[in-house]
PDB file of N, CA and C in Angstrom:
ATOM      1  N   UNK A   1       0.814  -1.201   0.000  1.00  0.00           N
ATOM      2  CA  UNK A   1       0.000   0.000   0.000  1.00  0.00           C
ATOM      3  C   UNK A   1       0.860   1.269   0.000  1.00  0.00           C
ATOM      4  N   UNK A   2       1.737   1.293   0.397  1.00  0.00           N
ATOM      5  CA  UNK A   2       2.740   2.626   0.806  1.00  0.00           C
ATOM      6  C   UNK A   2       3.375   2.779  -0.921  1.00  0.00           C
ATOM      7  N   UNK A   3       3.743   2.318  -1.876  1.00  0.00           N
ATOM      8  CA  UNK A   3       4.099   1.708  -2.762  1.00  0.00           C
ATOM      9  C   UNK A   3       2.954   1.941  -3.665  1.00  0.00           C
ATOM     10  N   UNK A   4       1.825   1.907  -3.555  1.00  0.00           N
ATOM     11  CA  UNK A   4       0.652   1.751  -4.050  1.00  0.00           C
ATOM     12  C   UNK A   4       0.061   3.790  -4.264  1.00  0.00           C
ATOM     13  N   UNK A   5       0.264   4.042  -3.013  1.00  0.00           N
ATOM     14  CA  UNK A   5       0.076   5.421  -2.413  1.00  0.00           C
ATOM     15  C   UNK A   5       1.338   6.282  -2.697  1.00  0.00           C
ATOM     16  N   UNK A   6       2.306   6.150  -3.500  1.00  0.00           N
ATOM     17  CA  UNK A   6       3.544   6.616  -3.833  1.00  0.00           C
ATOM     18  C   UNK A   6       4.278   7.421  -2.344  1.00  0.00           C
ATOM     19  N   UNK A   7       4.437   6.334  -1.770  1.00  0.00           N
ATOM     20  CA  UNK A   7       4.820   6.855  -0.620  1.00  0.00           C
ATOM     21  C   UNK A   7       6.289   5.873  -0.489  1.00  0.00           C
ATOM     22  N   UNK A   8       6.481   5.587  -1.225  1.00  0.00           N
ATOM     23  CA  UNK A   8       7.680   4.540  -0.936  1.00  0.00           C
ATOM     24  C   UNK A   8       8.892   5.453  -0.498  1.00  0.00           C
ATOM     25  N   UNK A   9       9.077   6.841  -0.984  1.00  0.00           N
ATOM     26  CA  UNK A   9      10.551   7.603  -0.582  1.00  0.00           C
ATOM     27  C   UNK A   9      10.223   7.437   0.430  1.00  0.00           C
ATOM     28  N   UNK A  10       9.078   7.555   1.387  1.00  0.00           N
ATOM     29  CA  UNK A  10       8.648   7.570   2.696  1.00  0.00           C
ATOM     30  C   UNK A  10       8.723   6.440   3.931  1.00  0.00           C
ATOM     31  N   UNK A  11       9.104   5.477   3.403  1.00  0.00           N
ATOM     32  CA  UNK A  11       9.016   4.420   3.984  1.00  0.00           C
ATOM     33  C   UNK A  11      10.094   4.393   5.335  1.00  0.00           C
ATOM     34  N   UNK A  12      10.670   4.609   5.141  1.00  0.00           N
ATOM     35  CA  UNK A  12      11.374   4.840   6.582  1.00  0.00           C
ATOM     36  C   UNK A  12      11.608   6.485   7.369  1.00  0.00           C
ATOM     37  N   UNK A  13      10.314   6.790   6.846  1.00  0.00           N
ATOM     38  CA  UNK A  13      10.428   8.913   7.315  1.00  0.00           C
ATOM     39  C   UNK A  13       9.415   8.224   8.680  1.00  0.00           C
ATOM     40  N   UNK A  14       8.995   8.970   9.692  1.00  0.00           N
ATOM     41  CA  UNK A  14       8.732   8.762  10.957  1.00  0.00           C
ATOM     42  C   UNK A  14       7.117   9.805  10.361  1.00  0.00           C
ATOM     43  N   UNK A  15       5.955   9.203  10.745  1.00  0.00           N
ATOM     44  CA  UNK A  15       4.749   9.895  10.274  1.00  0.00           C
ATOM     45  C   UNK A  15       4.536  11.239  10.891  1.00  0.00           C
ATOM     46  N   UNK A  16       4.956  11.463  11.829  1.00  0.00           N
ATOM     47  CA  UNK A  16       5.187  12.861  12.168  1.00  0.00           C
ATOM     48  C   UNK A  16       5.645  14.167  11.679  1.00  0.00           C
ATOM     49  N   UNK A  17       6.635  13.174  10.822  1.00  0.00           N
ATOM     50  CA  UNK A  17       8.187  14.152  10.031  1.00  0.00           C
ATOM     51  C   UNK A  17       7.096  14.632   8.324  1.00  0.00           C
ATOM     52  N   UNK A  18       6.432  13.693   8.491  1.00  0.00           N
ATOM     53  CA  UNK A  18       5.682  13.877   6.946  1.00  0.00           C
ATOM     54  C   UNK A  18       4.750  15.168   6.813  1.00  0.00           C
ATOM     55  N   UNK A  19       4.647  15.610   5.606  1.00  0.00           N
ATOM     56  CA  UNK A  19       3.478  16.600   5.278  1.00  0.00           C
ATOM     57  C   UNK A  19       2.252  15.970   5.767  1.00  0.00           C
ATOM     58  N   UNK A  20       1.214  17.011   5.648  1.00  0.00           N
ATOM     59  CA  UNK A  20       0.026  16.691   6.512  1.00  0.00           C
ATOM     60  C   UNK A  20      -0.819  16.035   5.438  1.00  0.00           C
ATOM     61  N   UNK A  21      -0.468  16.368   3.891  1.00  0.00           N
ATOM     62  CA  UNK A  21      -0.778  15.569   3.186  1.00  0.00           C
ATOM     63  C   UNK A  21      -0.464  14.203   2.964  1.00  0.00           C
ATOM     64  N   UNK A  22       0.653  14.018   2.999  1.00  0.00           N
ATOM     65  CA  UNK A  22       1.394  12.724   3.106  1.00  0.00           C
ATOM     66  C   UNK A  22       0.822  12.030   4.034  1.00  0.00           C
ATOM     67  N   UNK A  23       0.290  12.547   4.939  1.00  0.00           N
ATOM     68  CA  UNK A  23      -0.098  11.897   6.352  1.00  0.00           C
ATOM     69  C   UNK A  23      -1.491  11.364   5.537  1.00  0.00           C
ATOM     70  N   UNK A  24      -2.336  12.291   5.478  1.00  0.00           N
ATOM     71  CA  UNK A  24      -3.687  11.533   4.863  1.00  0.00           C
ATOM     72  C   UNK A  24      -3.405  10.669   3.964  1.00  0.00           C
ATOM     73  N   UNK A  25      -2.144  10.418   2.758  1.00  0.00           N
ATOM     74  CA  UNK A  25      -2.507   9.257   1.965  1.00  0.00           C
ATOM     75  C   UNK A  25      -2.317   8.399   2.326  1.00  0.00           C
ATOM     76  N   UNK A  26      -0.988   8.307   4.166  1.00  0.00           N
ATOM     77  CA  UNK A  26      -0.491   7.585   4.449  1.00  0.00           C
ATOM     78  C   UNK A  26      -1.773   7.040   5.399  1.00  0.00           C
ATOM     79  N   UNK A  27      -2.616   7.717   6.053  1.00  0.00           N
ATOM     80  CA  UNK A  27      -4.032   7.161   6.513  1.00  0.00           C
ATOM     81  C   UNK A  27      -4.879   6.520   5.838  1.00  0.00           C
ATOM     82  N   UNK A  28      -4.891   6.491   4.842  1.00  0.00           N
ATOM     83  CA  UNK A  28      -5.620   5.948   3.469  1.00  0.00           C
ATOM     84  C   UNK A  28      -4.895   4.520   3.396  1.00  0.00           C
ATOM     85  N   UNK A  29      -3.533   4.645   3.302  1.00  0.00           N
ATOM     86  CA  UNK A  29      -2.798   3.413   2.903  1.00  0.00           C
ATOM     87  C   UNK A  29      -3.190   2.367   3.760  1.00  0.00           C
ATOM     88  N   UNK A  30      -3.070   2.581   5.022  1.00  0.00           N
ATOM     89  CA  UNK A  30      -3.399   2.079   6.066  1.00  0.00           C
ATOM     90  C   UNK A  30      -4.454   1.812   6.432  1.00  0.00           C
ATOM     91  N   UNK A  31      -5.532   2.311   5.811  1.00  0.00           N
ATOM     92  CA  UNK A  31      -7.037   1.808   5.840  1.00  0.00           C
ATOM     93  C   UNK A  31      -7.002   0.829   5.138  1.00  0.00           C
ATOM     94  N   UNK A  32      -5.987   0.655   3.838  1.00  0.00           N
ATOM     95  CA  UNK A  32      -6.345  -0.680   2.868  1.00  0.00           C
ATOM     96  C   UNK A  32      -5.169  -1.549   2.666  1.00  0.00           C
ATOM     97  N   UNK A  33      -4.858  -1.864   4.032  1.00  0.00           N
ATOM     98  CA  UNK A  33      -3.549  -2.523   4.279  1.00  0.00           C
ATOM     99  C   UNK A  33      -4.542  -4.144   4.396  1.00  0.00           C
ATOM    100  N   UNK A  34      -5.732  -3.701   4.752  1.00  0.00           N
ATOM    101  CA  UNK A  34      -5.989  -5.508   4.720  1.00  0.00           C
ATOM    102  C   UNK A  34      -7.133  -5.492   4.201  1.00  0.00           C
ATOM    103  N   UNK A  35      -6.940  -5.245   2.847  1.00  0.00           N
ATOM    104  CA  UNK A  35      -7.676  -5.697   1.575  1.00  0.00           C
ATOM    105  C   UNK A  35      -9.561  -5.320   1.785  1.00  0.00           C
ATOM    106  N   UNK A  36      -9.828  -4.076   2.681  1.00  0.00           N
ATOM    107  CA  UNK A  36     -11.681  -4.154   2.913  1.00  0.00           C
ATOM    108  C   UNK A  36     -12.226  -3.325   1.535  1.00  0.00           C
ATOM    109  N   UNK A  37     -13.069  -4.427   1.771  1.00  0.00           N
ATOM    110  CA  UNK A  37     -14.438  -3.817   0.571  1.00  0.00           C
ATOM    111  C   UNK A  37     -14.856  -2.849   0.861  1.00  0.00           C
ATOM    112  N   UNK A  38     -15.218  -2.262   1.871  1.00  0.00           N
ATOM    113  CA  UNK A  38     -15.708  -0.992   2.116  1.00  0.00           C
ATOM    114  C   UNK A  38     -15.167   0.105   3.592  1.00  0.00           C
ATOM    115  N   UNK A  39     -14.645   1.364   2.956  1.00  0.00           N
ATOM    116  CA  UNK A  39     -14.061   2.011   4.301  1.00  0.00           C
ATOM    117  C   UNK A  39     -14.804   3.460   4.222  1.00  0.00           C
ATOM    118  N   UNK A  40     -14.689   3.884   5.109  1.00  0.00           N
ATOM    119  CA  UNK A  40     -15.306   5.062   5.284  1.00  0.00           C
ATOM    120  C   UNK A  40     -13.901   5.995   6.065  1.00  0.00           C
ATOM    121  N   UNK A  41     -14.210   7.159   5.037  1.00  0.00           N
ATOM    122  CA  UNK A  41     -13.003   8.504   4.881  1.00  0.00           C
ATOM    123  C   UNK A  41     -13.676   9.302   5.398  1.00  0.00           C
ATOM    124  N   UNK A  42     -13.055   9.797   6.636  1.00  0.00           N
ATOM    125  CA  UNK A  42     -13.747  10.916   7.105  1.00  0.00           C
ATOM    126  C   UNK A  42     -12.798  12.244   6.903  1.00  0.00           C
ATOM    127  N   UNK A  43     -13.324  13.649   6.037  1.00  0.00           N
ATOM    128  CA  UNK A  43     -12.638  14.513   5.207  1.00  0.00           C
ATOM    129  C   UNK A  43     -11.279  13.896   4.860  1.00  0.00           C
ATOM    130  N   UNK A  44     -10.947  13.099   4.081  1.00  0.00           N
ATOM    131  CA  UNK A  44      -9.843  12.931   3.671  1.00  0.00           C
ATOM    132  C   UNK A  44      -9.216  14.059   2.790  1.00  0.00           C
ATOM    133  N   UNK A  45     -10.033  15.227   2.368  1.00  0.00           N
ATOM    134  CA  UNK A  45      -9.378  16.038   2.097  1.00  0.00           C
ATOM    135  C   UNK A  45      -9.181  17.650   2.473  1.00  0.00           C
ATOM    136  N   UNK A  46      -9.552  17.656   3.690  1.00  0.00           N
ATOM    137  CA  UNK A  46      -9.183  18.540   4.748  1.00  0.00           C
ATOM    138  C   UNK A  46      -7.835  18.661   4.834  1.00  0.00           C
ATOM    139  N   UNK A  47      -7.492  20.152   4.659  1.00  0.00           N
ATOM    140  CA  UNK A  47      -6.420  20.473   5.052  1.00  0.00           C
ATOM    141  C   UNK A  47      -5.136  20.182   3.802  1.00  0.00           C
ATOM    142  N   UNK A  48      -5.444  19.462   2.906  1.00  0.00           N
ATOM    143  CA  UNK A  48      -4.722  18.945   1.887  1.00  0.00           C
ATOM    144  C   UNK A  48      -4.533  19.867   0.625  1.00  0.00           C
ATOM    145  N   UNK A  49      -3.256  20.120   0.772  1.00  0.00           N
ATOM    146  CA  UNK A  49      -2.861  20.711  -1.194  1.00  0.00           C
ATOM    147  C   UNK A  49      -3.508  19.987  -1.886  1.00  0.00           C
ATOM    148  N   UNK A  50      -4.003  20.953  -2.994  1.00  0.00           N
ATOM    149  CA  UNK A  50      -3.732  20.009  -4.801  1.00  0.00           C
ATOM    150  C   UNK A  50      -3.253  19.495  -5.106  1.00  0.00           C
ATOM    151  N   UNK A  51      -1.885  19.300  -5.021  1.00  0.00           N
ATOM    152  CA  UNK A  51      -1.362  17.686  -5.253  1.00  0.00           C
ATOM    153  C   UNK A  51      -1.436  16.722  -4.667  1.00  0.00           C
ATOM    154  N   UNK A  52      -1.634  16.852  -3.363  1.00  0.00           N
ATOM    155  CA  UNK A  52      -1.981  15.841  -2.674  1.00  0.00           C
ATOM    156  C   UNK A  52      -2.943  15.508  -2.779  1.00  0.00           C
ATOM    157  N   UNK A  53      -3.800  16.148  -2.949  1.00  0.00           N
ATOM    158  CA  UNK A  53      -5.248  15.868  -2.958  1.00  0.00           C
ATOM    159  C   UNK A  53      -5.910  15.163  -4.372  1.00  0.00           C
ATOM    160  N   UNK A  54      -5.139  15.526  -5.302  1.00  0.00           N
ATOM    161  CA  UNK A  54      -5.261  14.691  -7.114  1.00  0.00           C
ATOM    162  C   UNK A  54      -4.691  13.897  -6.959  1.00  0.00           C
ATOM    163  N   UNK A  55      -3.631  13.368  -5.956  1.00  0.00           N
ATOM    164  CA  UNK A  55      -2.901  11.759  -6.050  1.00  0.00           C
ATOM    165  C   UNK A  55      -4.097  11.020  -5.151  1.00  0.00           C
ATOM    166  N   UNK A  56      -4.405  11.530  -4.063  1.00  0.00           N
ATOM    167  CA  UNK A  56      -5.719  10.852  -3.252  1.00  0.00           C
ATOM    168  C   UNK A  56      -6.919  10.590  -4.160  1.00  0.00           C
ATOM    169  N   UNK A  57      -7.266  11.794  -4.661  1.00  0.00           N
ATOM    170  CA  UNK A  57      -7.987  11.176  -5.944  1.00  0.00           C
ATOM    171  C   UNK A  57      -7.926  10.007  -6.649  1.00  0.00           C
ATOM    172  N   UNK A  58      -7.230  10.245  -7.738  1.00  0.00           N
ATOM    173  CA  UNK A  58      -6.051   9.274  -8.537  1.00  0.00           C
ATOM    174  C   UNK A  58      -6.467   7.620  -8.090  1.00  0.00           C
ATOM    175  N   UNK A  59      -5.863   7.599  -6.420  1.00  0.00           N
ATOM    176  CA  UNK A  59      -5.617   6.329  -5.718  1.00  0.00           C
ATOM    177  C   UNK A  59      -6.978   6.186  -5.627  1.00  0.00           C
ATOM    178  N   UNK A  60      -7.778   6.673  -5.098  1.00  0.00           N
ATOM    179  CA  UNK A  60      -8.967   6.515  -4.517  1.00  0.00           C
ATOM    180  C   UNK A  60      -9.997   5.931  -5.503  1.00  0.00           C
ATOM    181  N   UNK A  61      -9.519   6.055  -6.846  1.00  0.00           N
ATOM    182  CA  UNK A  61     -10.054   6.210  -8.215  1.00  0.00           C
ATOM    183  C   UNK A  61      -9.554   4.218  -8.901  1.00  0.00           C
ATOM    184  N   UNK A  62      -8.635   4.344  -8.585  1.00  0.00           N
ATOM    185  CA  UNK A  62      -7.866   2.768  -8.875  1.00  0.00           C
ATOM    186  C   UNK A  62      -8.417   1.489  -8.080  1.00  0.00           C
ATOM    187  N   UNK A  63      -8.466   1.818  -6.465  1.00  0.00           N
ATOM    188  CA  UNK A  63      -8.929   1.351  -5.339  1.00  0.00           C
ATOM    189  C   UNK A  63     -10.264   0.947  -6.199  1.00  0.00           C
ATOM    190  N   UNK A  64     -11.014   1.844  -6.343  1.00  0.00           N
ATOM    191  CA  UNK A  64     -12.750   1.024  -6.793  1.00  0.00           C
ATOM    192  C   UNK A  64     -12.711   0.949  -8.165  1.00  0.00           C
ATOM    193  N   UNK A  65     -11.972   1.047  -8.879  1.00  0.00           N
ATOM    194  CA  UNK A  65     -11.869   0.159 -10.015  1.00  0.00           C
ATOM    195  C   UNK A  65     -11.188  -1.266  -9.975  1.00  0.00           C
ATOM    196  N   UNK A  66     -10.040  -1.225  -9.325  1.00  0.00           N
ATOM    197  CA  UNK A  66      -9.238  -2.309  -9.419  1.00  0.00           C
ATOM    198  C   UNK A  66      -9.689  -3.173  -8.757  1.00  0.00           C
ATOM    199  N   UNK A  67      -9.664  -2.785  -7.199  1.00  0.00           N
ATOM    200  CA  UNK A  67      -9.922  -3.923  -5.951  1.00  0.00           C
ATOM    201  C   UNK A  67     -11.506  -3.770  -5.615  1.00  0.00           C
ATOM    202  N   UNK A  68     -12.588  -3.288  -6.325  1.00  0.00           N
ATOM    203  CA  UNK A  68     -14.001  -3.149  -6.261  1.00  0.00           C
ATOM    204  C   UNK A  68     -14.377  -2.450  -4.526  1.00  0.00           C
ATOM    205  N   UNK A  69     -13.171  -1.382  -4.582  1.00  0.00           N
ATOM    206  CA  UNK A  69     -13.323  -1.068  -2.721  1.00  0.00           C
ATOM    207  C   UNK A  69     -15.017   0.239  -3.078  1.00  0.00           C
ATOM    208  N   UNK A  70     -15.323  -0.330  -1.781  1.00  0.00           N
ATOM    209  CA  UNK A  70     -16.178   1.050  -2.323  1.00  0.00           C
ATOM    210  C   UNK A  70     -15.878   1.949  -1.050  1.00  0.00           C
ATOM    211  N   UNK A  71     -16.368   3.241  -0.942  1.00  0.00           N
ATOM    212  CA  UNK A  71     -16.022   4.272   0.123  1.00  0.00           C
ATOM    213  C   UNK A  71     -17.365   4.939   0.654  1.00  0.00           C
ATOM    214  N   UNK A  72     -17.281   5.503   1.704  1.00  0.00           N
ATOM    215  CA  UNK A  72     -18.533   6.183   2.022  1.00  0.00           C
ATOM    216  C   UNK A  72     -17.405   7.683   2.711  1.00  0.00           C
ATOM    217  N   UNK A  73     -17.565   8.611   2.244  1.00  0.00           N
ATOM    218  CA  UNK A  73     -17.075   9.599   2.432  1.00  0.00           C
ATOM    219  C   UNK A  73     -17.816  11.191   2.842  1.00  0.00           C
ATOM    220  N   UNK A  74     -17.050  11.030   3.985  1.00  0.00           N
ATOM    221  CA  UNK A  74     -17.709  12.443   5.035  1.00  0.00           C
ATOM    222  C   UNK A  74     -16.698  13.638   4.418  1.00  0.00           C
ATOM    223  N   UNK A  75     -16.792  14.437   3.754  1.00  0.00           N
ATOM    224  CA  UNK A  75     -16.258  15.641   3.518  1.00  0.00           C
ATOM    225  C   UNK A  75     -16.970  17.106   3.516  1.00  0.00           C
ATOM    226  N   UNK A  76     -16.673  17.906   3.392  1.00  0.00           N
ATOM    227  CA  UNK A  76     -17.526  19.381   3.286  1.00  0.00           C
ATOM    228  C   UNK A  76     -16.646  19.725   1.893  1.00  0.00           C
ATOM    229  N   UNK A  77     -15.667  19.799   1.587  1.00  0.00           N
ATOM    230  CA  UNK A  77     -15.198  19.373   0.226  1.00  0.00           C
ATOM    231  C   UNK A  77     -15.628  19.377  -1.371  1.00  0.00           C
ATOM    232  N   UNK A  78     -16.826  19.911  -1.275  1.00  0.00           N
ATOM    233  CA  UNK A  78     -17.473  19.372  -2.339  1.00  0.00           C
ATOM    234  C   UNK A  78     -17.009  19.367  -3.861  1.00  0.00           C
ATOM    235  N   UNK A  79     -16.196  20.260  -4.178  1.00  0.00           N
ATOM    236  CA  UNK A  79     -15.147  19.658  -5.478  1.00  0.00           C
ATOM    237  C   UNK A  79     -14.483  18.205  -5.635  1.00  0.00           C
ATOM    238  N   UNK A  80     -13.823  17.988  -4.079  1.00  0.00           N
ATOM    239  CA  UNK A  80     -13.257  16.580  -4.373  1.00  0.00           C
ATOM    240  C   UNK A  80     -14.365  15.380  -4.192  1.00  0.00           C
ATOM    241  N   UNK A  81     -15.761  15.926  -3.706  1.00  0.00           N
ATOM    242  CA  UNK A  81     -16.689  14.495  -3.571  1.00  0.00           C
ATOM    243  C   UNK A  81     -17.844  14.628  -5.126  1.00  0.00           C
ATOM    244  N   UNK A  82     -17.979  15.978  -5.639  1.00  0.00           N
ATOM    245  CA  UNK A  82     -18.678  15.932  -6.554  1.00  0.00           C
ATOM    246  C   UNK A  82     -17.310  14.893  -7.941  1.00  0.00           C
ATOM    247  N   UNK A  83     -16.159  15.420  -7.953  1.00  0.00           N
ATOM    248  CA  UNK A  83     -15.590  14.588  -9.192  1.00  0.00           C
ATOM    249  C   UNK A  83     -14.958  13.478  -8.652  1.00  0.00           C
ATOM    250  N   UNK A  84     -15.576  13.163  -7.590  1.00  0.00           N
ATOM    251  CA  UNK A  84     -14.960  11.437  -7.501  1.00  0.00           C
ATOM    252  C   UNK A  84     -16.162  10.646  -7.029  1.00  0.00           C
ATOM    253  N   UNK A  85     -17.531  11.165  -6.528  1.00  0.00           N
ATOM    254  CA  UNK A  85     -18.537  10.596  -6.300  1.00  0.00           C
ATOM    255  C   UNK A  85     -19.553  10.021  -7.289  1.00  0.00           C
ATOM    256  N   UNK A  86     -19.905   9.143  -7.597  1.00  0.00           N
ATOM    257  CA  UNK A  86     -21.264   8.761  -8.447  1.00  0.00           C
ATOM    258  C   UNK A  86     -22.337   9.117  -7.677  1.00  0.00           C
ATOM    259  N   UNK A  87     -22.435   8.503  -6.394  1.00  0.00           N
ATOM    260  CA  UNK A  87     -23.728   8.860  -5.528  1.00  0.00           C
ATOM    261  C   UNK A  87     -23.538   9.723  -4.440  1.00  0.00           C
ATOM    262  N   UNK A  88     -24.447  10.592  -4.368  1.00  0.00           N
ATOM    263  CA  UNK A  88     -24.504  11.333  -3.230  1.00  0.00           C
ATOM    264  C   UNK A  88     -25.140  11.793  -2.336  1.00  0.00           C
ATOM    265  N   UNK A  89     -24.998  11.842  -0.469  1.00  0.00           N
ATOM    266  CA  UNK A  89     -26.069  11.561   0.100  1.00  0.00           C
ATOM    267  C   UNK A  89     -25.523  13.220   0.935  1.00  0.00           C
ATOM    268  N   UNK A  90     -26.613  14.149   0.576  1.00  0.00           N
ATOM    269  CA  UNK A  90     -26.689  15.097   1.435  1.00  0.00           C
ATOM    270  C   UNK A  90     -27.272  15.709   2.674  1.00  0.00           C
ATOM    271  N   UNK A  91     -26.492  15.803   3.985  1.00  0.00           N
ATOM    272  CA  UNK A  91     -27.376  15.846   4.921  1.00  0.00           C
ATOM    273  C   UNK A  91     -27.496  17.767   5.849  1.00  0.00           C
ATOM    274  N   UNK A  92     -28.280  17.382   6.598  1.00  0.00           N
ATOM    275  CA  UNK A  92     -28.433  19.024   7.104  1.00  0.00           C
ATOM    276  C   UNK A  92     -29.153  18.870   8.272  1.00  0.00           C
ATOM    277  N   UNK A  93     -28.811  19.214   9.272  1.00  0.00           N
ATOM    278  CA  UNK A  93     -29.392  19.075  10.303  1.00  0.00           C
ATOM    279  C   UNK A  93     -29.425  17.410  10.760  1.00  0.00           C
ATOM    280  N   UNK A  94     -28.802  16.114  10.302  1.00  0.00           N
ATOM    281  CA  UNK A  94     -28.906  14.909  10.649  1.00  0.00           C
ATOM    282  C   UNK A  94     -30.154  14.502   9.764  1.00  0.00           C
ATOM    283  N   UNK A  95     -30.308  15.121   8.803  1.00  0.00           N
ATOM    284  CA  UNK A  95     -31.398  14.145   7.945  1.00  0.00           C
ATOM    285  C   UNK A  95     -30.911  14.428   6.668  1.00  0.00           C
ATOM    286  N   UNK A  96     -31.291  12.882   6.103  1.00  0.00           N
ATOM    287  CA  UNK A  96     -31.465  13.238   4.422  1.00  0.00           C
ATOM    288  C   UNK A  96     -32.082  14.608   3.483  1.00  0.00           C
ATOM    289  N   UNK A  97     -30.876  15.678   2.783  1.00  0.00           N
ATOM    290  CA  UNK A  97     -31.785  16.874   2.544  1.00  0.00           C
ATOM    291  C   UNK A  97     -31.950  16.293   0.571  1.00  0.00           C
ATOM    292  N   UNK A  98     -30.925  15.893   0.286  1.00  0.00           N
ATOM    293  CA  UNK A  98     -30.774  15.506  -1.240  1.00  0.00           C
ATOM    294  C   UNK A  98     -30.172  14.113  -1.060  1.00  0.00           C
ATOM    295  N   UNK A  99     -30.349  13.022  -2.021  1.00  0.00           N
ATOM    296  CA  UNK A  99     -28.964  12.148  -2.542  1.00  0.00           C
ATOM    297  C   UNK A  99     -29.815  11.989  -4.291  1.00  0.00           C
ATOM    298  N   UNK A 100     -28.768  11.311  -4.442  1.00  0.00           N
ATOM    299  CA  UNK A 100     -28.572  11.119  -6.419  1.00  0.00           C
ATOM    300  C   UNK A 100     -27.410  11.263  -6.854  1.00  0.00           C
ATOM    301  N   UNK A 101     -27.130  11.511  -8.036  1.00  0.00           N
ATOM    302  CA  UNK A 101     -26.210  11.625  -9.009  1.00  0.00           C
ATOM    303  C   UNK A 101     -25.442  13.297  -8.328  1.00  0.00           C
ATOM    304  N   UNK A 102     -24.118  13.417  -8.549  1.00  0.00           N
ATOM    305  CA  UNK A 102     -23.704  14.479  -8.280  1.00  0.00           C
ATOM    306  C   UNK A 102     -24.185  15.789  -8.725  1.00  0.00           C
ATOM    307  N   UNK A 103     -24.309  15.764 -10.279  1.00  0.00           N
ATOM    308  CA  UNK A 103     -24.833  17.073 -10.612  1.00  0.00           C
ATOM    309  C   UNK A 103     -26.315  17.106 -10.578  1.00  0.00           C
ATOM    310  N   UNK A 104     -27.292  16.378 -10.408  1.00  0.00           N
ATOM    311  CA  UNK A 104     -28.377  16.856  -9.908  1.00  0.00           C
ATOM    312  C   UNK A 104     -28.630  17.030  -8.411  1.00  0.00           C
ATOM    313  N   UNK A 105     -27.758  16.397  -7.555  1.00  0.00           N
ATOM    314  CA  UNK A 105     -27.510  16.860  -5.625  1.00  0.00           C
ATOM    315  C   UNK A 105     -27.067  18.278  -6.034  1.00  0.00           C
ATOM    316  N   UNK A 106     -26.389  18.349  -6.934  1.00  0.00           N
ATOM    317  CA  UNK A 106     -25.572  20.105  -6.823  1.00  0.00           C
ATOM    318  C   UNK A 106     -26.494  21.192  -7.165  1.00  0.00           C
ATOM    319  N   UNK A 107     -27.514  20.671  -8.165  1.00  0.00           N
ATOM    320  CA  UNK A 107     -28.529  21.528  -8.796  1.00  0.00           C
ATOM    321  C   UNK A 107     -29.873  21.782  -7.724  1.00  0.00           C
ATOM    322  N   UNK A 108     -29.747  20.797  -6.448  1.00  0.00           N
ATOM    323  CA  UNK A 108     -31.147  20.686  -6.068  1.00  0.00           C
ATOM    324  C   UNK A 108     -31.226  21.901  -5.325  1.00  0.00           C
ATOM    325  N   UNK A 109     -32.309  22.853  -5.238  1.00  0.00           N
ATOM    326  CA  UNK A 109     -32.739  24.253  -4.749  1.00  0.00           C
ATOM    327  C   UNK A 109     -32.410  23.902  -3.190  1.00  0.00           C
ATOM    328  N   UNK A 110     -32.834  22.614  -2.260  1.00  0.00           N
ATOM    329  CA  UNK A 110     -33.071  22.731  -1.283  1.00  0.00           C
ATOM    330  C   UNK A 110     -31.263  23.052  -0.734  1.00  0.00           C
ATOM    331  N   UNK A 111     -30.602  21.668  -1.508  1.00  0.00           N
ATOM    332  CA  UNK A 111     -28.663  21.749  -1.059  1.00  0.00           C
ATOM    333  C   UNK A 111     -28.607  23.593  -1.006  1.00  0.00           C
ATOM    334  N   UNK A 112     -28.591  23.806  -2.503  1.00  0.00           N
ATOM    335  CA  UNK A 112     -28.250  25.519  -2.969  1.00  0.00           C
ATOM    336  C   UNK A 112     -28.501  26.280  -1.433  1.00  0.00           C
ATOM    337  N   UNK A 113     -29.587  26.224  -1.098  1.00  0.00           N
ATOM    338  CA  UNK A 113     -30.343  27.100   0.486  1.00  0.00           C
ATOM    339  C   UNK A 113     -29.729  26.321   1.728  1.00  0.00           C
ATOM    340  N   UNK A 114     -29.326  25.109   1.649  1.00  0.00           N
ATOM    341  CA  UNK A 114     -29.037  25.117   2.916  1.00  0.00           C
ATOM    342  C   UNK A 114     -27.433  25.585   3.224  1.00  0.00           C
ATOM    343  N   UNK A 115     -27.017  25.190   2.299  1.00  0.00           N
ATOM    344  CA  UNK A 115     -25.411  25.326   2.108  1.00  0.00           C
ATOM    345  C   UNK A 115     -24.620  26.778   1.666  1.00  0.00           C
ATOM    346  N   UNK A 116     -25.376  27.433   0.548  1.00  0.00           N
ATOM    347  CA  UNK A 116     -25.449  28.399   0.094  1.00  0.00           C
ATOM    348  C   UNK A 116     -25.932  29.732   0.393  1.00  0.00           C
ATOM    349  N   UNK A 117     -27.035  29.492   0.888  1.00  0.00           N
ATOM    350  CA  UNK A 117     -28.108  30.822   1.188  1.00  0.00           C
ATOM    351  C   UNK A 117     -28.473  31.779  -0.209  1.00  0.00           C
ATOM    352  N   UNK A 118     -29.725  32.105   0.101  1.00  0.00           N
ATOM    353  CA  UNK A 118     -30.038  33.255  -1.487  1.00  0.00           C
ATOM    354  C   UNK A 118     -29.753  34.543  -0.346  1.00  0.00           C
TER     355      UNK A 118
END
């Protein structure tokens, strides 16, 4: 996985010593160190550069193609969950406000108002 997550220069750096990005792919790696069908990312892209954050992509992108992983992902993020999500479940207040397809969750009036405000 470290190898997988292009983290191999890293392999003997101390996780502390690492970028905070590095740290999340290296949290990632480590979520799929023993092969699960399904993990749940909570903001995995909090706090993360653009590059870091398009290699998390990238990986995250291979993962459910290759090894059929699927993810359930908590972010506020919504660039990195609208172009890596098929489905999407929007909540507000602890209830279902939208889910569907990304660009119709993005289009729905109620998301726009709760998230947005007119």
């Amino acid at each position: 996985m470290i190898a997988f997550f292009r983290l191999g220069h890293l392999a003997n750096a101390k996780a502390g010593g690492i970028s905070y990005g590095q740290q999340k792919l290296l949290d990632a790696a480590m979520a799929f160190m023993a092969g699960p069908r399904l993990v749940l990312l909570d903001e995995p892209a909090g706090g993360v550069n653009l590059t870091m954050l398009g290699d998390l992509k990238e990986r995250l992108r291979a993962l459910n193609r290759e090894e059929k992983a699927t993810f359930v992902i908590i972010e506020h993020n919504m660039e990195f969950v609208m172009s890596l999500c098929t489905r999407v479940i929007v909540l507000a207040e602890g209830k279902i406000l939208a889910e569907g397809p990304p660009a119709e969750v993005r289009a729905d009036p109620r998301v726009v108002d709760a998230y947005l405000g007119h």
